[in-house]
C-alpha atoms as a PDB file:
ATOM      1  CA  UNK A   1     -33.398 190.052 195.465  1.00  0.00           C
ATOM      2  CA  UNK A   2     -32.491 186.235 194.742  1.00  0.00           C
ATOM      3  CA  UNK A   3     -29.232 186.170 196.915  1.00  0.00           C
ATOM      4  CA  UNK A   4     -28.105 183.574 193.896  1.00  0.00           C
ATOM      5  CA  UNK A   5     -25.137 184.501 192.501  1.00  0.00           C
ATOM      6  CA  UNK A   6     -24.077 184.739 188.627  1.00  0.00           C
ATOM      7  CA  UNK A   7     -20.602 183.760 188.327  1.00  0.00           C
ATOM      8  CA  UNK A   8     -19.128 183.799 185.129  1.00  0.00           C
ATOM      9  CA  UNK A   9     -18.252 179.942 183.781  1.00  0.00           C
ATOM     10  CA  UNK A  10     -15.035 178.263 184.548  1.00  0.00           C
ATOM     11  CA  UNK A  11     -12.661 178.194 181.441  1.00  0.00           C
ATOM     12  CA  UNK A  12     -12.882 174.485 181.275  1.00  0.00           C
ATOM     13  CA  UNK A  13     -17.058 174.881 181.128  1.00  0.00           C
ATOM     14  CA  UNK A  14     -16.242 177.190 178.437  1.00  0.00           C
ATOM     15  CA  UNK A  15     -14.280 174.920 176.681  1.00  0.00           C
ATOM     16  CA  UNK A  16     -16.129 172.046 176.955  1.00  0.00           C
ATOM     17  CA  UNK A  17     -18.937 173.750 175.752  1.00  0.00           C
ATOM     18  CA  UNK A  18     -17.049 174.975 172.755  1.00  0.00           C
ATOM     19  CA  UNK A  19     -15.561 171.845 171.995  1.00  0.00           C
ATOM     20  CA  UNK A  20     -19.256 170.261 172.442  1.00  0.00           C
ATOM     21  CA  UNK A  21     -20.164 172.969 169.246  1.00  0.00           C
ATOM     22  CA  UNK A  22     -16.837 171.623 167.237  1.00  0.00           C
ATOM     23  CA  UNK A  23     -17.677 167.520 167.828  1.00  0.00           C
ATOM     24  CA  UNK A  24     -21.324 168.192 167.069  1.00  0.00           C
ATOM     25  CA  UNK A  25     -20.483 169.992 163.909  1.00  0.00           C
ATOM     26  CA  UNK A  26     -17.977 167.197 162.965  1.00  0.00           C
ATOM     27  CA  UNK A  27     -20.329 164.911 163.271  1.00  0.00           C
ATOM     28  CA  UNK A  28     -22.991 166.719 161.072  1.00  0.00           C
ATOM     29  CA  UNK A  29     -19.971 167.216 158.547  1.00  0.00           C
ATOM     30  CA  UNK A  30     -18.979 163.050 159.154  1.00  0.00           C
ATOM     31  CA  UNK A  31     -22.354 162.592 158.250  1.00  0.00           C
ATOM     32  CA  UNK A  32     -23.026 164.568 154.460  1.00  0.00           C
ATOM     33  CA  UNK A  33     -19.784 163.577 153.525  1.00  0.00           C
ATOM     34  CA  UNK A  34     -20.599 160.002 154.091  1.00  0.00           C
ATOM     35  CA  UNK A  35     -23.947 160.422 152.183  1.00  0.00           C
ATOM     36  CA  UNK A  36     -22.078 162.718 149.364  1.00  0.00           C
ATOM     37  CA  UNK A  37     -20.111 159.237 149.087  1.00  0.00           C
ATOM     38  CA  UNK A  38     -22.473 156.983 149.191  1.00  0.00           C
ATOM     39  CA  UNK A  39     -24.295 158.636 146.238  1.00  0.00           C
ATOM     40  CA  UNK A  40     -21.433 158.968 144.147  1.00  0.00           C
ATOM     41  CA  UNK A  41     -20.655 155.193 144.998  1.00  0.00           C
ATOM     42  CA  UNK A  42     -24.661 154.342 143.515  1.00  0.00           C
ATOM     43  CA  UNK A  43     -24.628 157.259 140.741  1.00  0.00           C
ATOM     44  CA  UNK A  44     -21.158 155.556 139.466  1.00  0.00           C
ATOM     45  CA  UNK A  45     -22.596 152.134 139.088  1.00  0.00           C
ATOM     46  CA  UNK A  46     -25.868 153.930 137.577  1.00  0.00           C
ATOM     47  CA  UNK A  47     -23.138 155.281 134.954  1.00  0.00           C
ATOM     48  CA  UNK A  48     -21.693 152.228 135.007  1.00  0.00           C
ATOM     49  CA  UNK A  49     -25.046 150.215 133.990  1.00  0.00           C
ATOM     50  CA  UNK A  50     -26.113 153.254 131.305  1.00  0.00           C
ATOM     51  CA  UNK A  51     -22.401 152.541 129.900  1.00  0.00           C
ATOM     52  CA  UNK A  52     -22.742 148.826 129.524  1.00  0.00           C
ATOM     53  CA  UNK A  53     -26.366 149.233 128.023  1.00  0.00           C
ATOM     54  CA  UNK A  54     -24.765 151.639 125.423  1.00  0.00           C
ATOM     55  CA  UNK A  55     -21.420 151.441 124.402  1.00  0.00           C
ATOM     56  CA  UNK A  56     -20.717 147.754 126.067  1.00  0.00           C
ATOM     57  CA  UNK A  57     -23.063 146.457 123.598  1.00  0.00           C
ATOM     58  CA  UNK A  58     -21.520 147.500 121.019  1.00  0.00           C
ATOM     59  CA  UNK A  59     -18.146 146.711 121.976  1.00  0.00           C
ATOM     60  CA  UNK A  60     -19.781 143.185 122.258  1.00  0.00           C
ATOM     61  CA  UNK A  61     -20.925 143.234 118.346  1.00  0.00           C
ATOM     62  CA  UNK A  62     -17.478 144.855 117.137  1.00  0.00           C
ATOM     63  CA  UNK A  63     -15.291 141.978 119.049  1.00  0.00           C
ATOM     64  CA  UNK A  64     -17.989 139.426 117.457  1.00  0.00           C
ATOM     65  CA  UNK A  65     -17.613 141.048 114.055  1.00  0.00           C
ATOM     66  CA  UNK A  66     -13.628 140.807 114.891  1.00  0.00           C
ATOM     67  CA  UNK A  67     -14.193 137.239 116.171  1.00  0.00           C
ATOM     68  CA  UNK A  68     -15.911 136.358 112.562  1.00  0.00           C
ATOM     69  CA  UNK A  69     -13.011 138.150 110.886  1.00  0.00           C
ATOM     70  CA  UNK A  70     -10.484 136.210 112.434  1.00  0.00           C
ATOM     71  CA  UNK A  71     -12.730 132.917 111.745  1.00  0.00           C
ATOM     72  CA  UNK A  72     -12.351 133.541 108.078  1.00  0.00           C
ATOM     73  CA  UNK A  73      -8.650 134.458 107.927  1.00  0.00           C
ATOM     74  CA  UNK A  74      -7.953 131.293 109.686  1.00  0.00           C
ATOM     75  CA  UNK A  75     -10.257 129.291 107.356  1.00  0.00           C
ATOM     76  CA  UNK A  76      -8.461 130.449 104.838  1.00  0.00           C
ATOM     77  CA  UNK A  77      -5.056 129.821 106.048  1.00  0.00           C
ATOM     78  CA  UNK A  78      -5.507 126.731 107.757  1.00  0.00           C
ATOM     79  CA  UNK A  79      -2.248 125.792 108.066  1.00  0.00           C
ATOM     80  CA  UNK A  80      -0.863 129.367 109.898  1.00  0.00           C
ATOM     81  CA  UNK A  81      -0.572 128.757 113.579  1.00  0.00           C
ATOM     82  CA  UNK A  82      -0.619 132.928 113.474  1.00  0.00           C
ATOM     83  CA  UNK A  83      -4.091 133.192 111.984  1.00  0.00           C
ATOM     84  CA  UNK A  84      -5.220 130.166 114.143  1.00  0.00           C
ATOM     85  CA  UNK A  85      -4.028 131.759 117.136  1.00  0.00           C
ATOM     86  CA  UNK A  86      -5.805 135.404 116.257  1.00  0.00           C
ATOM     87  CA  UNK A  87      -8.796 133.802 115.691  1.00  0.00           C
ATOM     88  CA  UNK A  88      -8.880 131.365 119.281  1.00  0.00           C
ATOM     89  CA  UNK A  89      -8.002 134.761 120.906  1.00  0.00           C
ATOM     90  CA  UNK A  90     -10.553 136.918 119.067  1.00  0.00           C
ATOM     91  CA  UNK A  91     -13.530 134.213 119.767  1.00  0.00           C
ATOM     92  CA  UNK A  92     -12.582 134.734 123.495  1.00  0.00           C
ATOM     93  CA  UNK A  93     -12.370 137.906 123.062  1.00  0.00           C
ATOM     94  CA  UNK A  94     -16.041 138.293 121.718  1.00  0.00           C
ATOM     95  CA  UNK A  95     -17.045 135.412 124.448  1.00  0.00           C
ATOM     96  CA  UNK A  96     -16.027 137.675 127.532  1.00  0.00           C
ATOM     97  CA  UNK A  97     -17.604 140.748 126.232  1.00  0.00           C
ATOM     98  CA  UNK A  98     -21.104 139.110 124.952  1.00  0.00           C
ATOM     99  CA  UNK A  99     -20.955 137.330 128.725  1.00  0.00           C
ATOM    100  CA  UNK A 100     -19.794 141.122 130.610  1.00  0.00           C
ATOM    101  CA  UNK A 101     -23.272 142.152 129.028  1.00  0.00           C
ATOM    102  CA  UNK A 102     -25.114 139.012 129.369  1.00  0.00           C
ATOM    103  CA  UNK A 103     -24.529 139.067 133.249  1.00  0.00           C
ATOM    104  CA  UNK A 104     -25.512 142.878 133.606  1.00  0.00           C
ATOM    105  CA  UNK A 105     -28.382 142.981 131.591  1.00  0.00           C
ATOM    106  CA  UNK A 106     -31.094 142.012 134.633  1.00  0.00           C
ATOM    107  CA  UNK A 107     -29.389 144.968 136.661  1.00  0.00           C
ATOM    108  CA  UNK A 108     -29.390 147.248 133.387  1.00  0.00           C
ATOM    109  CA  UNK A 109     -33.261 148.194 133.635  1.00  0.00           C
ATOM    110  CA  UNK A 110     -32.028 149.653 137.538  1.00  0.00           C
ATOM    111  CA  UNK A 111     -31.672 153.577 137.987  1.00  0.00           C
ATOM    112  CA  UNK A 112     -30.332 155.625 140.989  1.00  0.00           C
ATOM    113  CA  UNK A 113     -32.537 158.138 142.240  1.00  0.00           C
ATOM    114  CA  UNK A 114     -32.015 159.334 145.452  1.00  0.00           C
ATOM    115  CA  UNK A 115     -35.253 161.243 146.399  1.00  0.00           C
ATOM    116  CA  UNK A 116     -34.928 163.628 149.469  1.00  0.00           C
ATOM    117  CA  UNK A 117     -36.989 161.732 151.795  1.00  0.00           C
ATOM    118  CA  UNK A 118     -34.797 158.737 151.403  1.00  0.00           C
ATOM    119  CA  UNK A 119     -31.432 161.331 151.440  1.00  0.00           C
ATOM    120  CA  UNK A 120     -32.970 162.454 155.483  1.00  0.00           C
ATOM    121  CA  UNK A 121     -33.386 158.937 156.500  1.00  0.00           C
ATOM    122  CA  UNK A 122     -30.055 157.750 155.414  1.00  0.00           C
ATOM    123  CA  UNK A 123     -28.984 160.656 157.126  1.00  0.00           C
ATOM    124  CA  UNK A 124     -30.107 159.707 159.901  1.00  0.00           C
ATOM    125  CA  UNK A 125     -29.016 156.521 160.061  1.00  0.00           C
ATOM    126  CA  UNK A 126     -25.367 157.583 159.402  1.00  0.00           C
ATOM    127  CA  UNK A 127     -25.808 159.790 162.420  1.00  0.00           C
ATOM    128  CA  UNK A 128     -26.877 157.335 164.310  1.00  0.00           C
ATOM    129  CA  UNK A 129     -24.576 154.144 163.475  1.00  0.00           C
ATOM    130  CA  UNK A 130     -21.804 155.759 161.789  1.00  0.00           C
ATOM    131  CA  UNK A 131     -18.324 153.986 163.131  1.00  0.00           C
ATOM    132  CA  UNK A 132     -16.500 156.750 163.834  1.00  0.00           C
ATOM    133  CA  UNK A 133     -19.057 157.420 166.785  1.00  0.00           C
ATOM    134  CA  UNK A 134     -18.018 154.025 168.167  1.00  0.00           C
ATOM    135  CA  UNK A 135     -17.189 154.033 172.146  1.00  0.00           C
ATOM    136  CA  UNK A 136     -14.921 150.632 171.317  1.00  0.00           C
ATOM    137  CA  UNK A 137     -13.660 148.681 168.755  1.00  0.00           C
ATOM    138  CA  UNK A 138     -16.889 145.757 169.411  1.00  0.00           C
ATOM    139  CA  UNK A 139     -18.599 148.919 168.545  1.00  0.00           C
ATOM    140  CA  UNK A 140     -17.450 150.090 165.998  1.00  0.00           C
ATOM    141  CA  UNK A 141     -17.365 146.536 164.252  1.00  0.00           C
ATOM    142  CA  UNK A 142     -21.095 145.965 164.564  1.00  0.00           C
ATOM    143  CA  UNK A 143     -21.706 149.802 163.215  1.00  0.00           C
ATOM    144  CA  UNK A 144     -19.537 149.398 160.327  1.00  0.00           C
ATOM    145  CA  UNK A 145     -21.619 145.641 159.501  1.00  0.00           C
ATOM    146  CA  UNK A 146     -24.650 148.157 160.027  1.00  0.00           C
ATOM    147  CA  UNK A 147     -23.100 151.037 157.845  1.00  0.00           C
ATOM    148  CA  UNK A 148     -22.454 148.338 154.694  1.00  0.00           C
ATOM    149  CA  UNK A 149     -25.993 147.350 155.461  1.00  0.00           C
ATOM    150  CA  UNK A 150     -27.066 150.764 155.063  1.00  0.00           C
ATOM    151  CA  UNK A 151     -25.208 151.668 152.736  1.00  0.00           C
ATOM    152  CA  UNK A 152     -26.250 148.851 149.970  1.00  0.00           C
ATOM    153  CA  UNK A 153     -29.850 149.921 150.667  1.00  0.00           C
ATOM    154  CA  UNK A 154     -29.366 153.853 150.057  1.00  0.00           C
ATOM    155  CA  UNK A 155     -27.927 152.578 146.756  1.00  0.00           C
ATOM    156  CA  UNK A 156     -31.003 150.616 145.838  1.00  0.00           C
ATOM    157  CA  UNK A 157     -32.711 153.381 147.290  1.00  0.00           C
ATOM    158  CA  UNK A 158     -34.749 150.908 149.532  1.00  0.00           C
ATOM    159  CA  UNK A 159     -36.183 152.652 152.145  1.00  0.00           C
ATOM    160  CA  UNK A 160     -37.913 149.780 154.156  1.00  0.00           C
ATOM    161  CA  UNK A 161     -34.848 148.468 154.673  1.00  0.00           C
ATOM    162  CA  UNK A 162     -32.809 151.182 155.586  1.00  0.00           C
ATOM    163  CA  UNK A 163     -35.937 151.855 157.907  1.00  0.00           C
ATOM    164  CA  UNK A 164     -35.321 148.038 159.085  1.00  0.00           C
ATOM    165  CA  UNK A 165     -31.498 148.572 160.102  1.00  0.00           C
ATOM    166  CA  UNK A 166     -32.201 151.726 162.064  1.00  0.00           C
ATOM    167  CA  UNK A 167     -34.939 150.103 164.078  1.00  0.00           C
ATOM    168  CA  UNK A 168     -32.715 147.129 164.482  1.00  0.00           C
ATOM    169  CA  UNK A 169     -29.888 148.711 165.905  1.00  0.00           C
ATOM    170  CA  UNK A 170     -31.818 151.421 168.056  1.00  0.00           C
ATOM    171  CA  UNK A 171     -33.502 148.333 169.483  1.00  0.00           C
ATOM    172  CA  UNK A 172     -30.034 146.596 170.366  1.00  0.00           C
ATOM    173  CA  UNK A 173     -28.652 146.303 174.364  1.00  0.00           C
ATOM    174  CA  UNK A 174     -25.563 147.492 172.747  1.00  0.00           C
ATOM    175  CA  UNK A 175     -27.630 151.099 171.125  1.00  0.00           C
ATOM    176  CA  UNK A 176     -28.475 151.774 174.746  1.00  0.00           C
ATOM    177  CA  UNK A 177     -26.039 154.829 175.994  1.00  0.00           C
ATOM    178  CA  UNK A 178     -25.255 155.747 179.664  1.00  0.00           C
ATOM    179  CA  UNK A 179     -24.107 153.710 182.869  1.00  0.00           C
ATOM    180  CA  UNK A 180     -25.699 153.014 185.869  1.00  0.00           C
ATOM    181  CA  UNK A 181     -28.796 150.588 186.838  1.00  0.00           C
ATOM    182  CA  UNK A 182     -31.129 152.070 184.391  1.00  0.00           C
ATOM    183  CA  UNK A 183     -29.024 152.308 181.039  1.00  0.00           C
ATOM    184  CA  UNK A 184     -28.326 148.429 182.168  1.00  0.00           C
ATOM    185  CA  UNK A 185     -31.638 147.531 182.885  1.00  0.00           C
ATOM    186  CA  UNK A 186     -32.647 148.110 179.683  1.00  0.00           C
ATOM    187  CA  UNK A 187     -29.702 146.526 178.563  1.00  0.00           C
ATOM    188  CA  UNK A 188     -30.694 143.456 180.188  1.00  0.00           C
ATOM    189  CA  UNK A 189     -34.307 144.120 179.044  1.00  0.00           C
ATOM    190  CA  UNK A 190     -33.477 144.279 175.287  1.00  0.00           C
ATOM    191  CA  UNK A 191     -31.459 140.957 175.453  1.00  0.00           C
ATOM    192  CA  UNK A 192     -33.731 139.265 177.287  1.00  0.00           C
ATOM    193  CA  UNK A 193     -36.710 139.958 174.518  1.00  0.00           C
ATOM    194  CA  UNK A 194     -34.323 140.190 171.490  1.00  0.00           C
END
């Protein structure tokens, strides 16, 4: 026999333990909804681009064809400040929506597609900069510059980069968790060679 006793946990073991469980599925919870946003955020824009390629276009040719229209009705009735009017406001019209499409087209070739490799890693980059784990409002500043960061590059579905912002920020005196001489020694270490 041992002579060790097994006494049953303290209630506020127990709880912490069980409130332990409830943060860390919070935060895995924090984390796919963040994600579920983030690709609804790209897939709109991706919607938004196949929308513009499509019916934007076209919207573009009828305001021209309107734009002509107007031209003509006001070339006929030169002296109608009405028709003049229609047809200044129908020509800019047609101008905004030819330049809406102009200035999308380079982007219109881009598609989302979220593969499940680069769905784990922005995972796991939301886990580990996400602001809401912040200790302090510096904190949670610099993790919501990194979260934008990251967040741009899941919807280009860029991988190196999102790669990039993880290893920058786990390689930051300020990713370095703990107290004591050895959490700031390599506190001091990371400054000194970043």
């Amino acid at each position: 026999m041992s002579g060790a006793v097994n006494l049953p946990p303290r209630p506020e073991e127990t709880e912490l333990r069980l409130k332990s469980e409830e943060l860390s599925q919070l935060e895995k919870e924090l984390v796919e909804r963040e994600l579920q946003l983030t690709t609804f955020r790209a897939e709109l824009a991706d919607f938004e681009r196949t929308y513009l390629r499509t019916v934007g276009v076209l919207y573009a040719e009828l305001d021209e064809i309107q734009a002509r229209i107007a031209d003509l009705i006001a070339r006929r009735n030169p002296s109608s400040t009405a028709a003049q009017d229609a047809a200044r406001q129908a020509r800019d019209k047609a101008a905004g929506s030819q330049f809406t499409v102009d200035e999308a087209t380079p982007q219109l070739a881009k598609r989302f597609a979220a593969t499940a490799k680069l769905k784990r890693l922005y995972r796991e980059v939301a886990r580990r900069l996400h602001p809401d784990l912040a200790t302090n409002e510096t904190d949670r500043k610099r993790r919501e510059s990194f979260m934008a960061r990251a967040n741009r590059a899941y919807e280009k579905g860029d991988e190196v980069t999102l790669r990039a912002i993880l290893e920058e920020y786990e390689g930051s005196p300020e990713a370095v968790v703990g107290e004591g001489v050895g959490a700031d020694l390599v506190r001091i270490l990371r400054r000194l060679i970043g």
